[in-house]
N, C-alpha and C. Protein backbone atom coordinates (compact mmCIF):
# COMPACT_ATOMS: atom_id res chain seq x y z
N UNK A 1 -26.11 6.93 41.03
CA UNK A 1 -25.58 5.98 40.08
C UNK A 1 -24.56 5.10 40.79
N UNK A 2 -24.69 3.74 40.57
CA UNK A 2 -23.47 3.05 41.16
C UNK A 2 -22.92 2.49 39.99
N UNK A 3 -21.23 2.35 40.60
CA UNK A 3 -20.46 1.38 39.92
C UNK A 3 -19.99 0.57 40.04
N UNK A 4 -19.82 -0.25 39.08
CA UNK A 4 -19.17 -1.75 39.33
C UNK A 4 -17.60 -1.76 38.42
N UNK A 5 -16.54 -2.42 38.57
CA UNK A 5 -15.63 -2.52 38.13
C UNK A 5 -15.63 -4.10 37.75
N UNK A 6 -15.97 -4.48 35.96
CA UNK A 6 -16.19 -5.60 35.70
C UNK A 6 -14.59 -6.06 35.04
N UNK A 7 -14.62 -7.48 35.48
CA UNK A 7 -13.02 -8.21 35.40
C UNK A 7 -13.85 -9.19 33.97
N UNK A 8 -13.22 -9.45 32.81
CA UNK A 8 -13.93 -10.22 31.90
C UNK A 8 -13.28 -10.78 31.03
N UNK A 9 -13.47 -12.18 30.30
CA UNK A 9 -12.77 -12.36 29.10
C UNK A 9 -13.48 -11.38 27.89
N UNK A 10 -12.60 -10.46 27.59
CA UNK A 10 -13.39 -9.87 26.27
C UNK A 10 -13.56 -10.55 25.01
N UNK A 11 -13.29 -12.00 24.75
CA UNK A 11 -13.37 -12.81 23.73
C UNK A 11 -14.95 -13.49 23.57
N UNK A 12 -15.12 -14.15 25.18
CA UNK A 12 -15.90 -14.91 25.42
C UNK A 12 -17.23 -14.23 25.95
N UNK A 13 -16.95 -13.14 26.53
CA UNK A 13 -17.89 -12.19 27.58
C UNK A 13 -18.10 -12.71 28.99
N UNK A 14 -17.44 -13.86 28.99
CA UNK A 14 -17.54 -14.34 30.57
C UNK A 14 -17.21 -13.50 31.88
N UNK A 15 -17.88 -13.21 32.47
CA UNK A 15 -17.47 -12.32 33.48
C UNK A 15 -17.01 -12.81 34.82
N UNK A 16 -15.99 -12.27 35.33
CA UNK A 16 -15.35 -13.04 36.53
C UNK A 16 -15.91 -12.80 38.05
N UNK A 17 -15.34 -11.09 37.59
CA UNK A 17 -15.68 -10.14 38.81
C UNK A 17 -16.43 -9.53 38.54
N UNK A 18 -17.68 -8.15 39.44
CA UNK A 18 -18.46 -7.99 39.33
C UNK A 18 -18.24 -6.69 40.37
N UNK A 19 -17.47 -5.39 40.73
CA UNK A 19 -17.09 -5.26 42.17
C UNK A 19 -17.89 -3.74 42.04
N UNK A 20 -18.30 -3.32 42.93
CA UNK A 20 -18.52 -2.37 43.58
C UNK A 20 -17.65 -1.23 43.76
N UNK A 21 -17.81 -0.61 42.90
CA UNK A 21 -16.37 1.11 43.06
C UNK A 21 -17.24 2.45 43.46
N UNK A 22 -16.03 2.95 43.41
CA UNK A 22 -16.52 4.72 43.71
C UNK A 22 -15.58 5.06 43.40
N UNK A 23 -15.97 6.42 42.40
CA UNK A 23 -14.98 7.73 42.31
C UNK A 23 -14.26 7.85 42.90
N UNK A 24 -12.91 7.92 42.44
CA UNK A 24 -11.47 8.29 43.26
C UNK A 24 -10.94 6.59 43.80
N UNK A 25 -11.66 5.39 43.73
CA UNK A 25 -11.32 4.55 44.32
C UNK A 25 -9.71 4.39 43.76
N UNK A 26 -8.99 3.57 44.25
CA UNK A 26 -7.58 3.43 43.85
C UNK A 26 -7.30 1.60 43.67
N UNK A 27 -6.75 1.18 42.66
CA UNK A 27 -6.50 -0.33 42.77
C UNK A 27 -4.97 -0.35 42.11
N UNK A 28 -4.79 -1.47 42.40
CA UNK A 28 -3.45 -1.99 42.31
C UNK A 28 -3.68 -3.45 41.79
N UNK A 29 -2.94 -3.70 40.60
CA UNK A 29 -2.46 -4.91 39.73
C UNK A 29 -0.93 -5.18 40.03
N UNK A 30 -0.72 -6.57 40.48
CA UNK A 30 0.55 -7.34 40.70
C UNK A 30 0.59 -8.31 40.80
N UNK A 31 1.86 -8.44 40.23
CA UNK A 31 2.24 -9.57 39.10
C UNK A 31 3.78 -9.91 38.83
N UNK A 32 4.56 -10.89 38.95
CA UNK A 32 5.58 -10.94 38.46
C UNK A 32 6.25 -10.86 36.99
N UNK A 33 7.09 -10.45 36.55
CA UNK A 33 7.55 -10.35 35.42
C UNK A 33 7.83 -11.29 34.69
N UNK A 34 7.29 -11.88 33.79
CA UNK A 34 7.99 -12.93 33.40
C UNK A 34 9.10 -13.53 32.67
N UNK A 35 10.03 -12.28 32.43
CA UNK A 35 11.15 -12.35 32.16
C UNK A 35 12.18 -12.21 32.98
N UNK A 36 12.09 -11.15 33.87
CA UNK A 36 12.83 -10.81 34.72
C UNK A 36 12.67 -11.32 36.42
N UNK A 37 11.15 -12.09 36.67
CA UNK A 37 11.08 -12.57 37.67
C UNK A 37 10.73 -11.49 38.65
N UNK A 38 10.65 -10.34 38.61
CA UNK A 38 10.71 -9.78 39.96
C UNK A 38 9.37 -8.85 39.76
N UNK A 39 9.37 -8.68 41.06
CA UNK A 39 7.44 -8.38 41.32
C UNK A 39 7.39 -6.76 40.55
N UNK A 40 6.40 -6.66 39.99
CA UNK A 40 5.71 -5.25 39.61
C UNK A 40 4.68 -4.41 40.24
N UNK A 41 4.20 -3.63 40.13
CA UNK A 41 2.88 -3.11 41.05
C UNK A 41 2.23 -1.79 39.96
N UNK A 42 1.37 -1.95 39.51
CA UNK A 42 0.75 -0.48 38.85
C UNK A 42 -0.67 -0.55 40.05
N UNK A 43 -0.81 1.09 39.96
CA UNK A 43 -1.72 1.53 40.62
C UNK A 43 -2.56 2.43 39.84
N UNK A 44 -3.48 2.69 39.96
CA UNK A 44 -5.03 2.98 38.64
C UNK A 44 -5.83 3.64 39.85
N UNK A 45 -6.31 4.50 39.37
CA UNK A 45 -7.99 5.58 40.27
C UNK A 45 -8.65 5.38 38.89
N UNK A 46 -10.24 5.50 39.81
CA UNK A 46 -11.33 5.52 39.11
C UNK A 46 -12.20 7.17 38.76
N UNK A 47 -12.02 7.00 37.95
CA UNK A 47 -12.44 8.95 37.25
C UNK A 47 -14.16 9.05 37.74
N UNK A 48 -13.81 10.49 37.69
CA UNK A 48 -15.76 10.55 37.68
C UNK A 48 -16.52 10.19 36.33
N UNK A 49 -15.74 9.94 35.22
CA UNK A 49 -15.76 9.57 34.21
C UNK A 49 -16.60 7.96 34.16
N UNK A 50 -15.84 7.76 35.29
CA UNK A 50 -16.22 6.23 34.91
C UNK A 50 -14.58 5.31 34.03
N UNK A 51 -13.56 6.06 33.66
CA UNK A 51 -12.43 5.72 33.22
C UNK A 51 -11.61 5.23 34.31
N UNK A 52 -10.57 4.76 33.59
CA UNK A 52 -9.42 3.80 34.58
C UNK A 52 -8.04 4.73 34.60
N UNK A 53 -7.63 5.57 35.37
CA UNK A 53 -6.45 7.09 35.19
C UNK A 53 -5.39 5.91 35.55
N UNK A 54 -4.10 5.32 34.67
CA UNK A 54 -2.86 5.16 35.36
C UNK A 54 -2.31 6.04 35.87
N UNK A 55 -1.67 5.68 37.55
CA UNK A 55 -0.63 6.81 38.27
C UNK A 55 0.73 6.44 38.65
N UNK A 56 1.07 5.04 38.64
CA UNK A 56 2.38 4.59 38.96
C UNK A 56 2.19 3.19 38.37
N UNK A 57 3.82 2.95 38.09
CA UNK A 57 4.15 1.45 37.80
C UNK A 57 5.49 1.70 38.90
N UNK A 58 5.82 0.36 39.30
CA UNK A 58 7.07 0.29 40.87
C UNK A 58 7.28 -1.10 40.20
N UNK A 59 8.80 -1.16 40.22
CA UNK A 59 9.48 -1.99 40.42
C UNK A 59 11.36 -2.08 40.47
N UNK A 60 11.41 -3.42 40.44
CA UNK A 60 12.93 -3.38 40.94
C UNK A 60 13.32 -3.85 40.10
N UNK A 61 13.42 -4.63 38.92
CA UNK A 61 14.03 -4.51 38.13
C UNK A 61 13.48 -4.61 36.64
N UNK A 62 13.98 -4.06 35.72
CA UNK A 62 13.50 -3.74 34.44
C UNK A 62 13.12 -5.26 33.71
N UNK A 63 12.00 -4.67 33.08
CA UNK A 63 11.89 -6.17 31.91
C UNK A 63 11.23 -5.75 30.80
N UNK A 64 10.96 -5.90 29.61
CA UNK A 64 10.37 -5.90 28.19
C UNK A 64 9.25 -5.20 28.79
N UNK A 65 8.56 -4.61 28.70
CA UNK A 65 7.42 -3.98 28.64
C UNK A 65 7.11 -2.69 29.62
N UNK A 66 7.86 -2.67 30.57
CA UNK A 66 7.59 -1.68 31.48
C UNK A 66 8.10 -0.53 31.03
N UNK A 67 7.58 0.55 31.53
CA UNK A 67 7.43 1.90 30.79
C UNK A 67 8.82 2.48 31.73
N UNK A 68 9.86 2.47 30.62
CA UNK A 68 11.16 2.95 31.02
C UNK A 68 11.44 4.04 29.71
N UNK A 69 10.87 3.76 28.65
CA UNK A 69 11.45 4.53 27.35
C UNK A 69 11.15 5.83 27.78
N UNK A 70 9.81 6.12 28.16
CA UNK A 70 9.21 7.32 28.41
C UNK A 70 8.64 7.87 30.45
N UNK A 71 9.85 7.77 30.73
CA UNK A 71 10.12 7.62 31.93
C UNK A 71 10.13 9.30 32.35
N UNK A 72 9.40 10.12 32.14
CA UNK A 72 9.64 11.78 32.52
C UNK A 72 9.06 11.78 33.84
N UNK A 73 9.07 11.41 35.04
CA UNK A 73 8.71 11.55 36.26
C UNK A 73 8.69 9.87 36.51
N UNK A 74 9.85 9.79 37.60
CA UNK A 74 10.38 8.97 37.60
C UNK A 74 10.88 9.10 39.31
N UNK A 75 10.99 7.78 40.36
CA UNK A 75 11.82 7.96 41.73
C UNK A 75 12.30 7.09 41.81
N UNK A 76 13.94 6.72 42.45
CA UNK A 76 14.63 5.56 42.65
C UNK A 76 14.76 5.91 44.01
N UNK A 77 14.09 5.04 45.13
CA UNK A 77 14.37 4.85 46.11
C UNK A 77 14.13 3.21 46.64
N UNK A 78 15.77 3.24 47.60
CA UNK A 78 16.13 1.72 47.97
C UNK A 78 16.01 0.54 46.97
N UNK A 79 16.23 1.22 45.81
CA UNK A 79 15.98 0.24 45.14
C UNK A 79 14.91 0.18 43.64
N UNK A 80 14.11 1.03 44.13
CA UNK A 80 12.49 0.80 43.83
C UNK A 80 12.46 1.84 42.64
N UNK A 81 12.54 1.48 41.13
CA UNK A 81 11.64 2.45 40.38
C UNK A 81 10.41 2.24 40.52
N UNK A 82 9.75 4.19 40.52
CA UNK A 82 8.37 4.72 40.72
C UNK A 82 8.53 5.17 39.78
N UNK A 83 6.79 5.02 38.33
CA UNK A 83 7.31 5.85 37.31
C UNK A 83 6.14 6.62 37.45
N UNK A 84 6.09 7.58 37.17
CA UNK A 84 4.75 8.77 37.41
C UNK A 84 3.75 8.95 36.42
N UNK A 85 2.32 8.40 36.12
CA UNK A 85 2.24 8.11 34.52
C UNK A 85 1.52 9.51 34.55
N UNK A 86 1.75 9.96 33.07
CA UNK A 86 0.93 11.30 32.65
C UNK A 86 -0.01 10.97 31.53
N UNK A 87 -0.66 9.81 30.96
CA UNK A 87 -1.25 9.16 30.26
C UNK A 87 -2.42 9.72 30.04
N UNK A 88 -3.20 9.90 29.23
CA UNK A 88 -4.58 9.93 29.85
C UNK A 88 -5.29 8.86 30.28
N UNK A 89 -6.95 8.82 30.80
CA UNK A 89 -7.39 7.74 31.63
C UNK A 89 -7.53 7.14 30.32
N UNK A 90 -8.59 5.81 30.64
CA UNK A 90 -8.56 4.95 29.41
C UNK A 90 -10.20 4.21 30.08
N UNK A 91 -10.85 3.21 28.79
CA UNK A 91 -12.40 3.17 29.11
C UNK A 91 -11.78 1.63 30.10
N UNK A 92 -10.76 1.06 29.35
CA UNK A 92 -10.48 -0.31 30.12
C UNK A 92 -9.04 -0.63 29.54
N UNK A 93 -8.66 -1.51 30.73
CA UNK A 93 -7.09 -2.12 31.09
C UNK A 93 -7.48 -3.54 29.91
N UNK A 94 -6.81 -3.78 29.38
CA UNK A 94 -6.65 -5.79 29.15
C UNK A 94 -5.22 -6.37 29.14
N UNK A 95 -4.91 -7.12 29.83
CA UNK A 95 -3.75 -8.11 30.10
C UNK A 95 -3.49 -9.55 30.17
N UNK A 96 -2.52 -10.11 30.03
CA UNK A 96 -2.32 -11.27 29.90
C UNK A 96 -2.68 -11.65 31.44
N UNK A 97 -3.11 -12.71 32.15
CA UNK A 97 -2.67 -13.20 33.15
C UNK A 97 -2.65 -14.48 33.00
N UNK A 98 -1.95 -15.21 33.81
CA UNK A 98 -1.09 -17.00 33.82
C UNK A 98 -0.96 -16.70 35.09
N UNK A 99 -0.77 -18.25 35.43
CA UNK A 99 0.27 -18.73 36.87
C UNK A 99 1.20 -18.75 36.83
N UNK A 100 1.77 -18.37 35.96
CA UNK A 100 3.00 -18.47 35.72
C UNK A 100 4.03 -16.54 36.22
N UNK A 101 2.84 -15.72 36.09
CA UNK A 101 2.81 -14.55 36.09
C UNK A 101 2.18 -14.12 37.39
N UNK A 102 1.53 -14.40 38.11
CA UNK A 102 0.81 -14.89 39.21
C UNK A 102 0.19 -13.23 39.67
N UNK A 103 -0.89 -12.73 38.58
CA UNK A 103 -1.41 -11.45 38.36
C UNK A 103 -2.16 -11.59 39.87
N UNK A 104 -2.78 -10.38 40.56
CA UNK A 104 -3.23 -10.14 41.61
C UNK A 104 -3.82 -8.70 41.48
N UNK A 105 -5.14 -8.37 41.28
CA UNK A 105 -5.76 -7.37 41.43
C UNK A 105 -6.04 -6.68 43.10
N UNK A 106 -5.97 -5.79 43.75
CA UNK A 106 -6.23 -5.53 44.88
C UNK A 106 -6.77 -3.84 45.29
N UNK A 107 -7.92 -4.13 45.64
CA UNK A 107 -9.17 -3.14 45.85
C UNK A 107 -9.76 -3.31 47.09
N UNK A 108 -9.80 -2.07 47.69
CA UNK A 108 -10.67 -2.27 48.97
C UNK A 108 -10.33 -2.86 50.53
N UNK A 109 -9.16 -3.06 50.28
CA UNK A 109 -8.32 -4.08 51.30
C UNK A 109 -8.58 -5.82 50.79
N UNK A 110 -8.80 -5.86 49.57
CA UNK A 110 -9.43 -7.46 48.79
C UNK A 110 -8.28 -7.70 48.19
N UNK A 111 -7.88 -8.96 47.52
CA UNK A 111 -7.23 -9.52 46.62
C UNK A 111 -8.15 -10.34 45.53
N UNK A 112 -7.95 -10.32 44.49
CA UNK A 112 -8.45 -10.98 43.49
C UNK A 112 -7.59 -11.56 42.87
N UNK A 113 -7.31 -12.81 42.64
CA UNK A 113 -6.30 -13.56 41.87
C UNK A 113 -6.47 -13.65 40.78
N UNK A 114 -6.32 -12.71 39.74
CA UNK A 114 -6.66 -13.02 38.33
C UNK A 114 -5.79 -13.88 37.92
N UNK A 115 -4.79 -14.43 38.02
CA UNK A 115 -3.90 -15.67 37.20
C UNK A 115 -4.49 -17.00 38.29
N UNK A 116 -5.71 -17.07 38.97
CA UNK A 116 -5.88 -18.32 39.48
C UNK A 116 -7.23 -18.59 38.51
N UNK A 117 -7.53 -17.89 37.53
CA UNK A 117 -9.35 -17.94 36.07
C UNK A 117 -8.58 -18.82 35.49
N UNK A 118 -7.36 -19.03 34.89
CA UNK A 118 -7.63 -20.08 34.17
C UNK A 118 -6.07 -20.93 34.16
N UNK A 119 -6.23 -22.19 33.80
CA UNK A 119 -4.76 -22.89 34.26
C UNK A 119 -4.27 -22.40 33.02
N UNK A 120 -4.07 -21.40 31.84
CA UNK A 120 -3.03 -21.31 30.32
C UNK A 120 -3.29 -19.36 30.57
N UNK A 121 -2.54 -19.39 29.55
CA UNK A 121 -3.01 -17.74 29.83
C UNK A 121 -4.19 -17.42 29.05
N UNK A 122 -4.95 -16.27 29.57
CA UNK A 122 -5.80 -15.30 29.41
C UNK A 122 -5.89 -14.43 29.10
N UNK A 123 -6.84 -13.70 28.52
CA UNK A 123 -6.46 -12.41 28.25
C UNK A 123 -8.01 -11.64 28.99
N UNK A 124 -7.46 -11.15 30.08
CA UNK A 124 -8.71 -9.91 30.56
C UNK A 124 -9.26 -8.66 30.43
N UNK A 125 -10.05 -8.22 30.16
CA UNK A 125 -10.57 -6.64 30.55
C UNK A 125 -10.99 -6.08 32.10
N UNK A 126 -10.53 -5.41 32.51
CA UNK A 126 -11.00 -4.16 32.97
C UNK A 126 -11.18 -3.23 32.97
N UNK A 127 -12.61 -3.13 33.39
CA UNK A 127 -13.47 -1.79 32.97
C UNK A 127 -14.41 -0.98 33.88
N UNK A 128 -15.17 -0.43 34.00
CA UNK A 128 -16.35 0.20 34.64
C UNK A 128 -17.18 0.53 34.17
N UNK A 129 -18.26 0.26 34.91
CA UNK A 129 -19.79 0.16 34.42
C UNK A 129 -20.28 0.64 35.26
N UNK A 130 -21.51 2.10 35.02
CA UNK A 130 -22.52 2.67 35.70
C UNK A 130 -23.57 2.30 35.11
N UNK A 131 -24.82 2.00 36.59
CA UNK A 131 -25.76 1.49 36.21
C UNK A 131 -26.44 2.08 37.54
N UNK A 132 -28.12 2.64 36.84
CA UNK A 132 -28.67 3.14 37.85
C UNK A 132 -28.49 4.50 38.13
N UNK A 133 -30.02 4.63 39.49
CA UNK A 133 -29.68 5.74 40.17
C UNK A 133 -29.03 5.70 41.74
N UNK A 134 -28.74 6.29 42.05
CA UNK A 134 -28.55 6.61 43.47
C UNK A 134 -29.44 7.50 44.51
């Protein structure tokens, strides 16, 4: 079975990305805050499930939305909150992205510019899709 990790407007069904994963793969979404200005980083593995597991959000300084309320595994080093997520996985991510926010998906040693899809904001899915045999 292979997988793909599809990037999409879930409004429209337009599909952006189209990528190639494997079990255990690891990605990273980053993005600046747009309140606070300063860069974020969450990092996500891919389940045998086929689900999206959050494992960390990092950053340096706090803004409206980042997961501080429920902060039970947690590291401050040089600076840097690491928050440890205990979440369960989930079927798909959706987020705002803008240029203004200047979102950046990164898989594989790749970058994907999700705030360069559209000049206003967006709203995306990510997800995973098995298809096939192997």
């Amino acid at each position: 079975m292979s997988r793909h990790m599809i990037i999409k407007d879930p409004r429209s069904g337009t599909v952006f990305y189209s990528l190639a994963v494997e079990v255990d793969d690891i990605f990273s979404l980053r993005y600046r805050h747009s309140v606070s200005g300063s860069p974020v980083e969450g990092a996500f593995y891919i389940t045998e499930q086929g689900k999206i597991k959050p494992l960390t959000t990092s950053f340096t300084s706090y803004g409206p939305g980042l997961p501080i309320d429920y902060m039970e595994s947690y590291t401050i080093e040089d600076g840097l909150v690491t928050v440890y997520h205990e979440e369960e996985p989930r079927d798909c991510i959706r987020l705002w992205v803008s240029p203004q926010t200047e979102e950046v998906l990164y898989l594989n040693e790749s970058a994907y510019p999700l705030s360069a899809l559209s000049e206003d904001h967006l709203l995306i899915e990510i997800s995973i899709q098995s298809t096939g045999n192997r």
